[in-house]
PDB file of N, CA and C in Angstrom:
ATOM      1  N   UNK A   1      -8.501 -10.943  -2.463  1.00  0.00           N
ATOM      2  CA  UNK A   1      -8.037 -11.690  -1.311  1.00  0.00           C
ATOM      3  C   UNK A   1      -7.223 -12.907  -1.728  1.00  0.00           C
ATOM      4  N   UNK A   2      -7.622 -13.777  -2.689  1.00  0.00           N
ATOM      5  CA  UNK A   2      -6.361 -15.002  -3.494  1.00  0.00           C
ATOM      6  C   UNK A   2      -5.588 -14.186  -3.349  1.00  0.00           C
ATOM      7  N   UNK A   3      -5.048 -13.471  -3.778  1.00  0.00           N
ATOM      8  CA  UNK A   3      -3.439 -12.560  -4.162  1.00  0.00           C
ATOM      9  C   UNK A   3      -2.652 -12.326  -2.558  1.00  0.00           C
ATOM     10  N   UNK A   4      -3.617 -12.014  -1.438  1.00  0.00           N
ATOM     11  CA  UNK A   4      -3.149 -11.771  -0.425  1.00  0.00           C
ATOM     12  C   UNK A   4      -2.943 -13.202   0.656  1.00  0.00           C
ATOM     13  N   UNK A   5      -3.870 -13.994  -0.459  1.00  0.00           N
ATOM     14  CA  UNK A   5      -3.429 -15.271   0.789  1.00  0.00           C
ATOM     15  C   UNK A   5      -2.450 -16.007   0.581  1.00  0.00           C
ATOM     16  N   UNK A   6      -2.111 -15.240  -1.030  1.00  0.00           N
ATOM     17  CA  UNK A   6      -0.698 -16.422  -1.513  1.00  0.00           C
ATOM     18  C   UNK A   6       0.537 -15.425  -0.984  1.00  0.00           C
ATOM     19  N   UNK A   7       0.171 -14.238  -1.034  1.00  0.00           N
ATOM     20  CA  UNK A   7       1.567 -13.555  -0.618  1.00  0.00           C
ATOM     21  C   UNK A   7       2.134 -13.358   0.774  1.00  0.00           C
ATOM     22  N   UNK A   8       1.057 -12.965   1.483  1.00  0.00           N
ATOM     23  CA  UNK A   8       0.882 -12.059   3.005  1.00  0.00           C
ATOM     24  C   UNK A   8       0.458 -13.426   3.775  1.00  0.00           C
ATOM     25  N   UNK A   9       1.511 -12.994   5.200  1.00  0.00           N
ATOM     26  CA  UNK A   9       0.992 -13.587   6.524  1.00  0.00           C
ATOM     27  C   UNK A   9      -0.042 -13.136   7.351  1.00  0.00           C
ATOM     28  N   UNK A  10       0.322 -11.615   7.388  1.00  0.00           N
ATOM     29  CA  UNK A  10      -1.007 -11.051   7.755  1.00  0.00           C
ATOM     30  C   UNK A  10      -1.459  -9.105   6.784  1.00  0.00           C
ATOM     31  N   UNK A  11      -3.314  -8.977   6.896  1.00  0.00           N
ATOM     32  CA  UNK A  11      -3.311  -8.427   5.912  1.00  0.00           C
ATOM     33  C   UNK A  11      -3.602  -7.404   6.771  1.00  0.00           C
ATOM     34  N   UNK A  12      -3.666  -6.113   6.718  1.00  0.00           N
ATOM     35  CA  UNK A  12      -4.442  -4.577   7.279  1.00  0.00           C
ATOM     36  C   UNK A  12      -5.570  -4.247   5.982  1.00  0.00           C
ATOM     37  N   UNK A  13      -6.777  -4.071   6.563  1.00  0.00           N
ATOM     38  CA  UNK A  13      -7.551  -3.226   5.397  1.00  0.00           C
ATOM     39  C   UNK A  13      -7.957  -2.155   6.199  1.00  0.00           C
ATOM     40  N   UNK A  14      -7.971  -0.829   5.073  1.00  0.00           N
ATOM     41  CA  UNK A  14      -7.798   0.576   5.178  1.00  0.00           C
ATOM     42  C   UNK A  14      -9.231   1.155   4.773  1.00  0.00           C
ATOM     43  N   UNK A  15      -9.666   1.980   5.862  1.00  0.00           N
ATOM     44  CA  UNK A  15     -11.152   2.464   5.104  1.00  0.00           C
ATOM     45  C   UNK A  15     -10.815   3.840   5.305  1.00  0.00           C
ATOM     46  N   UNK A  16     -10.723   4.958   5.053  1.00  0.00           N
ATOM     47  CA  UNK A  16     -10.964   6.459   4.432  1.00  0.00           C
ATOM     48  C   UNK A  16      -9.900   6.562   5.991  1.00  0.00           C
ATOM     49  N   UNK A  17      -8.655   5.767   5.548  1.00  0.00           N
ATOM     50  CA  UNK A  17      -7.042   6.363   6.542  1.00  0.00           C
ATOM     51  C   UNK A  17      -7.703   5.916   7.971  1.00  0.00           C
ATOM     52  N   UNK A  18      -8.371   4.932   7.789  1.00  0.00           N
ATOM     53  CA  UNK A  18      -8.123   4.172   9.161  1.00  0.00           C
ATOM     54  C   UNK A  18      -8.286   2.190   8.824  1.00  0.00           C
ATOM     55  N   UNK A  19      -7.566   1.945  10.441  1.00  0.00           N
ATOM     56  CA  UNK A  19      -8.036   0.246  10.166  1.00  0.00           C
ATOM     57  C   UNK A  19      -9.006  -0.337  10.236  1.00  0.00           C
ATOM     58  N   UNK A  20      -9.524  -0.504   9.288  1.00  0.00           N
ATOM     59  CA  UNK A  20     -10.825  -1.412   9.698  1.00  0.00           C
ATOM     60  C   UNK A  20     -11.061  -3.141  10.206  1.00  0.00           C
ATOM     61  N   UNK A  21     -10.222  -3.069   9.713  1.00  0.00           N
ATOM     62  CA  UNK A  21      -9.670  -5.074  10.145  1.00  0.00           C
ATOM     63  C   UNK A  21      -8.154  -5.624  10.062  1.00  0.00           C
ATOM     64  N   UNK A  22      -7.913  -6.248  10.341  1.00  0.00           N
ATOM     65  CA  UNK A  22      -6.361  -6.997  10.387  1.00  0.00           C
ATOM     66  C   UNK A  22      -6.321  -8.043  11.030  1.00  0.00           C
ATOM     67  N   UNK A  23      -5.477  -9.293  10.517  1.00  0.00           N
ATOM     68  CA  UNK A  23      -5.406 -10.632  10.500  1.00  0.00           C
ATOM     69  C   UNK A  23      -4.846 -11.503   9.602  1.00  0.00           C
ATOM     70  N   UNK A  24      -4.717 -12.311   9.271  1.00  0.00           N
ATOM     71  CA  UNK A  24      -4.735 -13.159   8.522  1.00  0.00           C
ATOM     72  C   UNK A  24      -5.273 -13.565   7.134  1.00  0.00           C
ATOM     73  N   UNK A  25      -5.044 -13.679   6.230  1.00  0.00           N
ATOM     74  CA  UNK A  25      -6.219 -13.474   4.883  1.00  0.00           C
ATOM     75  C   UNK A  25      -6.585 -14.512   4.818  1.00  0.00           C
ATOM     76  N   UNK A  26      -6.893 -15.593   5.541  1.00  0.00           N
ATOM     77  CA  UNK A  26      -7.898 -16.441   5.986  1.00  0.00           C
ATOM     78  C   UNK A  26      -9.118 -15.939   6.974  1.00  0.00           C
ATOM     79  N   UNK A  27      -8.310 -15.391   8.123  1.00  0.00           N
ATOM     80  CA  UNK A  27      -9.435 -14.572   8.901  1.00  0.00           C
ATOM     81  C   UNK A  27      -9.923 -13.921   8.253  1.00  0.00           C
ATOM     82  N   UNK A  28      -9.061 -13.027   7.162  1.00  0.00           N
ATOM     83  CA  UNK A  28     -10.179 -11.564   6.958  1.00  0.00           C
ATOM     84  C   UNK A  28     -11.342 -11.750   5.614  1.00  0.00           C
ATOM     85  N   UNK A  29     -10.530 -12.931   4.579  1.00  0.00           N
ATOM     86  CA  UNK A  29     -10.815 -13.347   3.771  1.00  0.00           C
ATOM     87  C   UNK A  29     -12.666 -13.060   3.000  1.00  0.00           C
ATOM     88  N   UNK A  30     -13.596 -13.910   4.213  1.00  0.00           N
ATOM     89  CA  UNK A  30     -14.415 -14.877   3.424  1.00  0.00           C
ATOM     90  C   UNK A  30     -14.892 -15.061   2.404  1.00  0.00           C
ATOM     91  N   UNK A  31     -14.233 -15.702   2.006  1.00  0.00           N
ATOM     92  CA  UNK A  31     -14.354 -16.012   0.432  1.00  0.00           C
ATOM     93  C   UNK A  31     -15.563 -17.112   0.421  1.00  0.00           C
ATOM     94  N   UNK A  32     -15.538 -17.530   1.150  1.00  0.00           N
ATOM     95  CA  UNK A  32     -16.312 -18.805   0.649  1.00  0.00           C
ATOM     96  C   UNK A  32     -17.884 -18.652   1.137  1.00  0.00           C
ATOM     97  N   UNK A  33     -18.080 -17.278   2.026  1.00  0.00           N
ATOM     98  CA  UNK A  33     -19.736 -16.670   1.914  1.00  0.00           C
ATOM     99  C   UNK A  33     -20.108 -14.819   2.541  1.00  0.00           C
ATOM    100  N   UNK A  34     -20.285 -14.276   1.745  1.00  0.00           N
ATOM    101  CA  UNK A  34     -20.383 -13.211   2.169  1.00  0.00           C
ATOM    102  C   UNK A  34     -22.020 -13.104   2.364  1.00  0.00           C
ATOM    103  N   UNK A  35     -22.375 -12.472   3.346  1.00  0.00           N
ATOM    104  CA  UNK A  35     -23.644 -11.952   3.819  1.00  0.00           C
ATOM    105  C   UNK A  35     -23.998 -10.293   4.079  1.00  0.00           C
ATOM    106  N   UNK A  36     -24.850  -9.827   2.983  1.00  0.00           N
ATOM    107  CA  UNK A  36     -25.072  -8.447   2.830  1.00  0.00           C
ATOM    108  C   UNK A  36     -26.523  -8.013   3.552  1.00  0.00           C
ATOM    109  N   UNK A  37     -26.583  -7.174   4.238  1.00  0.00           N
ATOM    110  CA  UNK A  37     -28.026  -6.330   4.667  1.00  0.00           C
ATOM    111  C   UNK A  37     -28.145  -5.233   4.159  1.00  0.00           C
ATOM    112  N   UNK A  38     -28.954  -4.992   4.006  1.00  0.00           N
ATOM    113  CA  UNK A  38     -29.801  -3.530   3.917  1.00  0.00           C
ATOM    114  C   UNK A  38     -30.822  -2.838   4.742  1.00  0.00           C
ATOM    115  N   UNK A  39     -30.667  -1.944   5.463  1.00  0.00           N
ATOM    116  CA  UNK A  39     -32.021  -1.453   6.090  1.00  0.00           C
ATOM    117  C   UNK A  39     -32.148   0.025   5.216  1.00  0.00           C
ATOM    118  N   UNK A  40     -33.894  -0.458   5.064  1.00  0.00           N
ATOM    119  CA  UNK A  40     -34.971   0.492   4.378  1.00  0.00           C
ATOM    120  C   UNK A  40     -35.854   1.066   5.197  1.00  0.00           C
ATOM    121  N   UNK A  41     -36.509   2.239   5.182  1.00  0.00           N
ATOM    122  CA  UNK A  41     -37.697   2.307   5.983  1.00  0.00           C
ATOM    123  C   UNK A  41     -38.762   2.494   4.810  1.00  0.00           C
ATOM    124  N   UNK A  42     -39.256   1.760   5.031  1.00  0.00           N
ATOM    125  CA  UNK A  42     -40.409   2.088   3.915  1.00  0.00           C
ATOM    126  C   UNK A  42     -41.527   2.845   3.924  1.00  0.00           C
ATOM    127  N   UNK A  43     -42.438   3.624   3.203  1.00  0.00           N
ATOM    128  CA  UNK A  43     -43.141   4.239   3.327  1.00  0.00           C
ATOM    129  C   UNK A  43     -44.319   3.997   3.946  1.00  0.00           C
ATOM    130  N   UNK A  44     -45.348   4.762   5.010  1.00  0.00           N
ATOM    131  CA  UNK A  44     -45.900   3.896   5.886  1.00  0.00           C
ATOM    132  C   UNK A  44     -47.079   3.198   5.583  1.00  0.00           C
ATOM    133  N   UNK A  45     -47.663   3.052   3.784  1.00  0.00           N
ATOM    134  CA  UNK A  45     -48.525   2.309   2.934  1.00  0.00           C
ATOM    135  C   UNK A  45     -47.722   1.053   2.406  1.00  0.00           C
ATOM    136  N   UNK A  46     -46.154   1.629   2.693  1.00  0.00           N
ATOM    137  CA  UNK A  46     -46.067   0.161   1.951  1.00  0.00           C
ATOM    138  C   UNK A  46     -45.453  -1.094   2.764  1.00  0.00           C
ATOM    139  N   UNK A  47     -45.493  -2.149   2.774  1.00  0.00           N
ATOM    140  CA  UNK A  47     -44.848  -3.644   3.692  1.00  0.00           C
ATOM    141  C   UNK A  47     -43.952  -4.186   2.960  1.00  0.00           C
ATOM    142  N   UNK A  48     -43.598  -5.073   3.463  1.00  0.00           N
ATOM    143  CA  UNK A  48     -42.433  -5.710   3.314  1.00  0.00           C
ATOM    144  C   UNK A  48     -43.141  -6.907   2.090  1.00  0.00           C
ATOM    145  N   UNK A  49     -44.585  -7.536   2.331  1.00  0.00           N
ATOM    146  CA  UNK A  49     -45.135  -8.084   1.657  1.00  0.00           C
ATOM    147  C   UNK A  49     -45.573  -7.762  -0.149  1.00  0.00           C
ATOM    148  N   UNK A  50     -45.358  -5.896   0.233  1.00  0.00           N
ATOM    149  CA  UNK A  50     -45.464  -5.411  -0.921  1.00  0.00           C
ATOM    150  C   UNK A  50     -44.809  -5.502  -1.854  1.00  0.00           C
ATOM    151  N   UNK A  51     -43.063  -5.772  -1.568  1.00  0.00           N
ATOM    152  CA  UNK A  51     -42.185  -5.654  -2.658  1.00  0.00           C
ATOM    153  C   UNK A  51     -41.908  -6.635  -3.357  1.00  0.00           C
ATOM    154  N   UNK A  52     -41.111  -6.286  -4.266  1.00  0.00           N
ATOM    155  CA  UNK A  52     -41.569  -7.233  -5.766  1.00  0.00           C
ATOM    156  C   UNK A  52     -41.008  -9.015  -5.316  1.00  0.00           C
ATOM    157  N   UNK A  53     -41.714  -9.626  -5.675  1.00  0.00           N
ATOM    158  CA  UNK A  53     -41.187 -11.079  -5.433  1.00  0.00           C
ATOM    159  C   UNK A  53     -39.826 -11.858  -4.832  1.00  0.00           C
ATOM    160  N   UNK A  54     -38.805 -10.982  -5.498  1.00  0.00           N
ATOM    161  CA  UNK A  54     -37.424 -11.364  -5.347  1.00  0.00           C
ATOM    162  C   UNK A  54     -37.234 -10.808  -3.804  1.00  0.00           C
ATOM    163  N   UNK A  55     -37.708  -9.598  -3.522  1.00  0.00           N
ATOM    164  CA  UNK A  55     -37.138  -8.967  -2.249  1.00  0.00           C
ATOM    165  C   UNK A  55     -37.757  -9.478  -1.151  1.00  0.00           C
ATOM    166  N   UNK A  56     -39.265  -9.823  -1.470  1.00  0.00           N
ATOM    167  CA  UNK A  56     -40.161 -10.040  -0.010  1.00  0.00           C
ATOM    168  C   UNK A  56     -39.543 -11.177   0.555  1.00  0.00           C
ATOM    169  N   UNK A  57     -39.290 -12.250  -0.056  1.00  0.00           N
ATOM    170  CA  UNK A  57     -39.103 -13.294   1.006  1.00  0.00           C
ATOM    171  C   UNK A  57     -37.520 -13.391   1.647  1.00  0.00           C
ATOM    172  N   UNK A  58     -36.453 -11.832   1.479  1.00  0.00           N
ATOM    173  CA  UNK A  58     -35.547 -11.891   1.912  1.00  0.00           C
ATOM    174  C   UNK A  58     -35.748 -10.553   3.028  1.00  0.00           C
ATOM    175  N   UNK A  59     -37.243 -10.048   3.398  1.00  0.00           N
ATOM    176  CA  UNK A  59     -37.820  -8.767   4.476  1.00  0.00           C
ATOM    177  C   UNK A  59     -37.716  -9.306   5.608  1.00  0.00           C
ATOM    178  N   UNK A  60     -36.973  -8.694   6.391  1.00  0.00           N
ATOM    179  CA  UNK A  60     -36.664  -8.928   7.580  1.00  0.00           C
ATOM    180  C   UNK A  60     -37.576  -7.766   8.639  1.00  0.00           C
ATOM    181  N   UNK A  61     -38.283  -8.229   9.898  1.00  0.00           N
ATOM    182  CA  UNK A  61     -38.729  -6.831  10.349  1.00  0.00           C
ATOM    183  C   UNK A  61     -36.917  -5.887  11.411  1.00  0.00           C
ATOM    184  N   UNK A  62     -36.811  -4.599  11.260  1.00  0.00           N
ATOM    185  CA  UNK A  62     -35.862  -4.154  11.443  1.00  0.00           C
ATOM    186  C   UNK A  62     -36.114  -3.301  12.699  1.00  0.00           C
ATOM    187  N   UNK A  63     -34.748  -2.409  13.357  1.00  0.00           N
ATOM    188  CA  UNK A  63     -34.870  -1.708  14.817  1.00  0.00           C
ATOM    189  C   UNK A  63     -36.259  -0.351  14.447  1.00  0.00           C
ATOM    190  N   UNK A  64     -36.601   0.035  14.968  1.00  0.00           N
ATOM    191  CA  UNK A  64     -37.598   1.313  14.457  1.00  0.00           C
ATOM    192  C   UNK A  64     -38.146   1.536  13.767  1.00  0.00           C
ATOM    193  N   UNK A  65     -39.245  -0.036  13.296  1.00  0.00           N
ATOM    194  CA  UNK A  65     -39.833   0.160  12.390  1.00  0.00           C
ATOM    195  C   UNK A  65     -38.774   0.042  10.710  1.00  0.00           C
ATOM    196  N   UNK A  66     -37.854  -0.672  10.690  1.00  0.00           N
ATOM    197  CA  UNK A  66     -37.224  -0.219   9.674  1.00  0.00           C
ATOM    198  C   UNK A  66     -37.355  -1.806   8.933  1.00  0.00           C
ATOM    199  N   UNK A  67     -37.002  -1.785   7.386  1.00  0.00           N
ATOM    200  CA  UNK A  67     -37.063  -3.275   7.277  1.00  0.00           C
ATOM    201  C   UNK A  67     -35.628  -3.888   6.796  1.00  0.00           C
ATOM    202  N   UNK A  68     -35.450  -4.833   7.310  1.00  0.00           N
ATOM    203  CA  UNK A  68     -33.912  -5.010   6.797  1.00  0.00           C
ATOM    204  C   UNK A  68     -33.929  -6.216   5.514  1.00  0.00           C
ATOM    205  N   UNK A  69     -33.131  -5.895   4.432  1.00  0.00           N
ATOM    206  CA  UNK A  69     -33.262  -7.246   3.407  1.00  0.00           C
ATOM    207  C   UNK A  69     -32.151  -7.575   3.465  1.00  0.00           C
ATOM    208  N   UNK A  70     -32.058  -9.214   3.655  1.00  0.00           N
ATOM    209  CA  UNK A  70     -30.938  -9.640   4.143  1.00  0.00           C
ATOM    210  C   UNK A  70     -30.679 -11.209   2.796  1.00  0.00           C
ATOM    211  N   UNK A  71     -29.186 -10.765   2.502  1.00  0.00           N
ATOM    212  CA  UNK A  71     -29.027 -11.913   1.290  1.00  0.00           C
ATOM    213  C   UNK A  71     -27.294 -12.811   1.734  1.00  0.00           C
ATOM    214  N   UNK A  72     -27.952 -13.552   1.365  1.00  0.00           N
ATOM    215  CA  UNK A  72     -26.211 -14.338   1.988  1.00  0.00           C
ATOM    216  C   UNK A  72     -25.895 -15.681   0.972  1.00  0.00           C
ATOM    217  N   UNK A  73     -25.112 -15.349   0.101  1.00  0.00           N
ATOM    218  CA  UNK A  73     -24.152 -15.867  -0.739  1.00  0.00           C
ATOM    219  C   UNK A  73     -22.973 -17.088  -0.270  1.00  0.00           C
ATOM    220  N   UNK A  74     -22.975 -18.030  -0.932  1.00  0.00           N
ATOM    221  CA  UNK A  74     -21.974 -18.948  -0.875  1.00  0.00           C
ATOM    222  C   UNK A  74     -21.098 -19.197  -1.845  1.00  0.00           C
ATOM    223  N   UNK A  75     -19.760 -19.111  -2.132  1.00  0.00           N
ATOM    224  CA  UNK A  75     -18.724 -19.045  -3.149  1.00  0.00           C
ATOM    225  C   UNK A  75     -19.055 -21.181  -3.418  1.00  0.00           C
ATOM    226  N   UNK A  76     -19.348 -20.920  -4.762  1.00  0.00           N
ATOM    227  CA  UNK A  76     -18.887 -22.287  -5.449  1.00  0.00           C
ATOM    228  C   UNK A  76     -17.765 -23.135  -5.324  1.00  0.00           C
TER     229      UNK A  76
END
């Protein structure tokens, strides 16, 4: 995205021959925090409390019983 904000007014991104976004490479950018989820369903012995240290305190409870781990990053 640097490369597109120094060149381009506005950017199109392409997912498997379609648009998925378009704007500005400020709009489409975020560089400065991306936020990732995951939904798991876990097996019905195991919790969200169960998993290893790093993951539990990012267990979210999710739609249908599902659990979502949710991590969100800030660019330096």
């Amino acid at each position: 995205m640097d490369e597109a904000e120094y060149l381009a007014d506005r950017t199109t991104v392409l997912s498997a021959g379609r648009i998925v976004a378009e704007g500005t490479p400020g709009t489409l950018g975020g560089s400065d925090h991306m936020t990732t989820a995951i939904s798991v369903t876990l097996p019905g012995h195991v919790h969200a409390h169960d998993l290893p240290p790093m993951l539990s305190p990012l267990a979210e409870p999710g739609p249908a019983g599902s659990t979502v781990l949710q991590h969100a990053v800030t660019a330096r």
